[in-house]
N, C-alpha and C. Protein backbone atom coordinates (compact mmCIF):
# COMPACT_ATOMS: atom_id res chain seq x y z
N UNK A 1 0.85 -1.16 0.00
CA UNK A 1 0.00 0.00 0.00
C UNK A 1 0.89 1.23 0.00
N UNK A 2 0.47 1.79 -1.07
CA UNK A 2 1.43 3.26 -0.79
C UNK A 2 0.83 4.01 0.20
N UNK A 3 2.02 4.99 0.82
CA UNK A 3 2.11 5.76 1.69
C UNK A 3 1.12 6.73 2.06
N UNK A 4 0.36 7.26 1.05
CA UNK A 4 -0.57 8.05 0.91
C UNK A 4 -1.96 7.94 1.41
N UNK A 5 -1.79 6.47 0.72
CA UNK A 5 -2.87 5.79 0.72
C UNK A 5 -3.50 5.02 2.58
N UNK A 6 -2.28 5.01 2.75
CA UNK A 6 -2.73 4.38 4.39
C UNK A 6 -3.01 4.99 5.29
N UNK A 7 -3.87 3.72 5.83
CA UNK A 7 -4.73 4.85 7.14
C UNK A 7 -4.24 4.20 8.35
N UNK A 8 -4.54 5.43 9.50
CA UNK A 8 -3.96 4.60 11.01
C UNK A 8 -5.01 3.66 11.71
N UNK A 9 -4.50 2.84 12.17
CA UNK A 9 -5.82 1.54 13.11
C UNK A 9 -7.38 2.31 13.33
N UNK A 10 -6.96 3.59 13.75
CA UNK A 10 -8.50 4.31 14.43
C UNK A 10 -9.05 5.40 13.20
N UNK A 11 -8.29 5.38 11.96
CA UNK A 11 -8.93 6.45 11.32
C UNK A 11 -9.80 5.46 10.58
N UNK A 12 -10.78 6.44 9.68
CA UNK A 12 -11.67 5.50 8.59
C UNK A 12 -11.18 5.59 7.98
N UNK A 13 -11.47 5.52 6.21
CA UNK A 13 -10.76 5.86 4.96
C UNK A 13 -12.36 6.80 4.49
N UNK A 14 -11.91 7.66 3.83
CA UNK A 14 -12.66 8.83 3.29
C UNK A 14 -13.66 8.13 2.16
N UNK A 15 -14.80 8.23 2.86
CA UNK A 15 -16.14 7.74 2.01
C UNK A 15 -16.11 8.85 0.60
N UNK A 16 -16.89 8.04 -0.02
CA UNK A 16 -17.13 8.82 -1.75
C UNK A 16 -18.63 9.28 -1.38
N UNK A 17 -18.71 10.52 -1.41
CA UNK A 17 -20.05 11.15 -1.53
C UNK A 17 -20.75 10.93 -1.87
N UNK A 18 -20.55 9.80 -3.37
CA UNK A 18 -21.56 9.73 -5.25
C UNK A 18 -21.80 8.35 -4.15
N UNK A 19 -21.26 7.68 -3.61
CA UNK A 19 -21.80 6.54 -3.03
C UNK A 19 -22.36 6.55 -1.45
N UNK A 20 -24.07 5.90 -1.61
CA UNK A 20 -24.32 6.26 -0.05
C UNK A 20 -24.47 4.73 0.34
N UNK A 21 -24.06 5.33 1.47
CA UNK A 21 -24.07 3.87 2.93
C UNK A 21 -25.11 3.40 2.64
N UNK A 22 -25.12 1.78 3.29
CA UNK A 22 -26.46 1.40 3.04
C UNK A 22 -26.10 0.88 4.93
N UNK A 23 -27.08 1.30 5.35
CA UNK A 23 -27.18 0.75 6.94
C UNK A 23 -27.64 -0.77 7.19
N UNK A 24 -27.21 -1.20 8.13
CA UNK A 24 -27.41 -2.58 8.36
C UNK A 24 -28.05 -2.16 9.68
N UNK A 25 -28.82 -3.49 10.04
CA UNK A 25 -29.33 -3.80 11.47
C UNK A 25 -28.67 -3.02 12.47
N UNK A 26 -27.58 -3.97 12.48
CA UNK A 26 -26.57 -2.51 13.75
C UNK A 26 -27.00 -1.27 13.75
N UNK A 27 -26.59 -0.79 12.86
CA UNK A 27 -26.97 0.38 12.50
C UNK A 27 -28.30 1.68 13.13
N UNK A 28 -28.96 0.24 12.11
CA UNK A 28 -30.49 0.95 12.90
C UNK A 28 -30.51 0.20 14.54
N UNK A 29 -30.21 -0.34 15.14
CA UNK A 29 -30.38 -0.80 16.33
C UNK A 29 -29.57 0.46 16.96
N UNK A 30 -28.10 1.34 16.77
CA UNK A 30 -28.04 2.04 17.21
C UNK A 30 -28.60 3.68 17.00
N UNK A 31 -28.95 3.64 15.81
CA UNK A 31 -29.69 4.91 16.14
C UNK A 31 -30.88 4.97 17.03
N UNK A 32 -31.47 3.57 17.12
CA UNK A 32 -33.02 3.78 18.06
C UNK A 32 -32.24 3.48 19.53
N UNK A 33 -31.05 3.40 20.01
CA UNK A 33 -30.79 3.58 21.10
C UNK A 33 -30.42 4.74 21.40
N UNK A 34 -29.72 5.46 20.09
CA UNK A 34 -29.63 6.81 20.12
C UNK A 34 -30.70 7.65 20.69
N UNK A 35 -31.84 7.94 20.30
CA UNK A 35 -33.31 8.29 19.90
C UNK A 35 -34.01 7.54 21.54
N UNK A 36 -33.32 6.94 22.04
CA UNK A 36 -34.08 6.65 23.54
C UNK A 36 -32.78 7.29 24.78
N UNK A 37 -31.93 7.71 24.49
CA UNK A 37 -31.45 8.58 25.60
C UNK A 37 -31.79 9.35 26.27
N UNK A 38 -31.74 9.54 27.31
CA UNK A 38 -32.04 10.42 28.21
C UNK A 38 -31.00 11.51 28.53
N UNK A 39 -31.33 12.62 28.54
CA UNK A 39 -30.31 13.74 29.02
C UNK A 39 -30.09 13.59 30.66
N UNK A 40 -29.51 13.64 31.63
CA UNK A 40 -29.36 13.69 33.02
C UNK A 40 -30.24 14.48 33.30
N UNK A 41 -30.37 15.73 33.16
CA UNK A 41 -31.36 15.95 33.83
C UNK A 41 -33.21 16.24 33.94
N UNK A 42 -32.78 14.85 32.64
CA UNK A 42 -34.67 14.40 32.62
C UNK A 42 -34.73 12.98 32.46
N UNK A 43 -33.54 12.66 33.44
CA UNK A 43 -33.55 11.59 33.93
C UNK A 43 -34.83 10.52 34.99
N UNK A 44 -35.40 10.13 34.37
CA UNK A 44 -36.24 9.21 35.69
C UNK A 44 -36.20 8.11 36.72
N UNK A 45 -35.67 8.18 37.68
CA UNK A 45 -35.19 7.39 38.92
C UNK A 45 -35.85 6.39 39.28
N UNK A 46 -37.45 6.48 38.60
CA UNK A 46 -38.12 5.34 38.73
C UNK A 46 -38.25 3.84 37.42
N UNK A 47 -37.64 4.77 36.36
CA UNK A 47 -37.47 4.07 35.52
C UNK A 47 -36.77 3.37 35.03
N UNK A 48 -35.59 4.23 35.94
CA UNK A 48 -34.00 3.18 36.10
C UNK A 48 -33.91 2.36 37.09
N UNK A 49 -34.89 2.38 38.32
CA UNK A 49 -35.16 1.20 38.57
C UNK A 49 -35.64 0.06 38.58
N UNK A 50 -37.04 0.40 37.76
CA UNK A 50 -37.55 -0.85 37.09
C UNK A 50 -36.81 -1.23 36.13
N UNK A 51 -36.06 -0.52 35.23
CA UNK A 51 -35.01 -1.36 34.22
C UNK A 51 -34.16 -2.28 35.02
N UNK A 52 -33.44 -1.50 36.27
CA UNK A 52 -33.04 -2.92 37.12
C UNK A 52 -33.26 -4.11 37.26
N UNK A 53 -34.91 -3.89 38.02
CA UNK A 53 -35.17 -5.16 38.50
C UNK A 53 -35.80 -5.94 37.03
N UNK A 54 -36.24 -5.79 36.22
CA UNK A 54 -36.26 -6.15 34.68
C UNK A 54 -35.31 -7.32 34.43
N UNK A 55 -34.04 -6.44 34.51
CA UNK A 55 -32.93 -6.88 34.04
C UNK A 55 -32.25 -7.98 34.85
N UNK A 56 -32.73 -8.07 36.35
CA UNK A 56 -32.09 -8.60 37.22
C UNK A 56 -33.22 -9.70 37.53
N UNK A 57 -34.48 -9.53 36.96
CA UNK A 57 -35.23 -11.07 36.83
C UNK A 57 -34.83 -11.72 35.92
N UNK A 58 -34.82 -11.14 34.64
CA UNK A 58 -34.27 -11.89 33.23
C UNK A 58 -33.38 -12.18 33.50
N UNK A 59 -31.77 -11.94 34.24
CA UNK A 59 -30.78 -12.67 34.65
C UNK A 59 -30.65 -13.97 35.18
N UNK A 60 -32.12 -13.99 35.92
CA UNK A 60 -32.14 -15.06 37.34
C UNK A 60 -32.68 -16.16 36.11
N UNK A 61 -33.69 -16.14 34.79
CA UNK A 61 -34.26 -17.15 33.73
C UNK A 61 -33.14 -17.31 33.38
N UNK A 62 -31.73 -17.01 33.22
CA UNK A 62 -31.26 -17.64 32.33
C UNK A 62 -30.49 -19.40 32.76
């Protein structure tokens, strides 16, 4: 690979504009986690605890 041409471990390589992404699952799985964040301070304390215990029954089925 010439010199020019290479990229470092953490960079991308420069997408072509004329060509668009096509998103995969991932993808959309992270934008709708995106799209359910909460800012801190509209945060709900009751809701992060039922996600707890949620999460901490479904632990105990497995």
């Amino acid at each position: 690979m010439s010199a020019n041409k290479e990229t470092k471990s953490n960079e991308l390589p420069e997408r072509d504009a004329n060509f668009p992404v096509k998103k995969d699952g991932l993808d959309e799985w992270n934008d709708r986690l995106d799209e359910n964040l909460e800012t801190e301070k509209d945060s709900d304390p009751l809701a992060d605890e039922k996600s707890k215990d949620f999460f901490e029954k479904n632990e105990k089925l497995k």
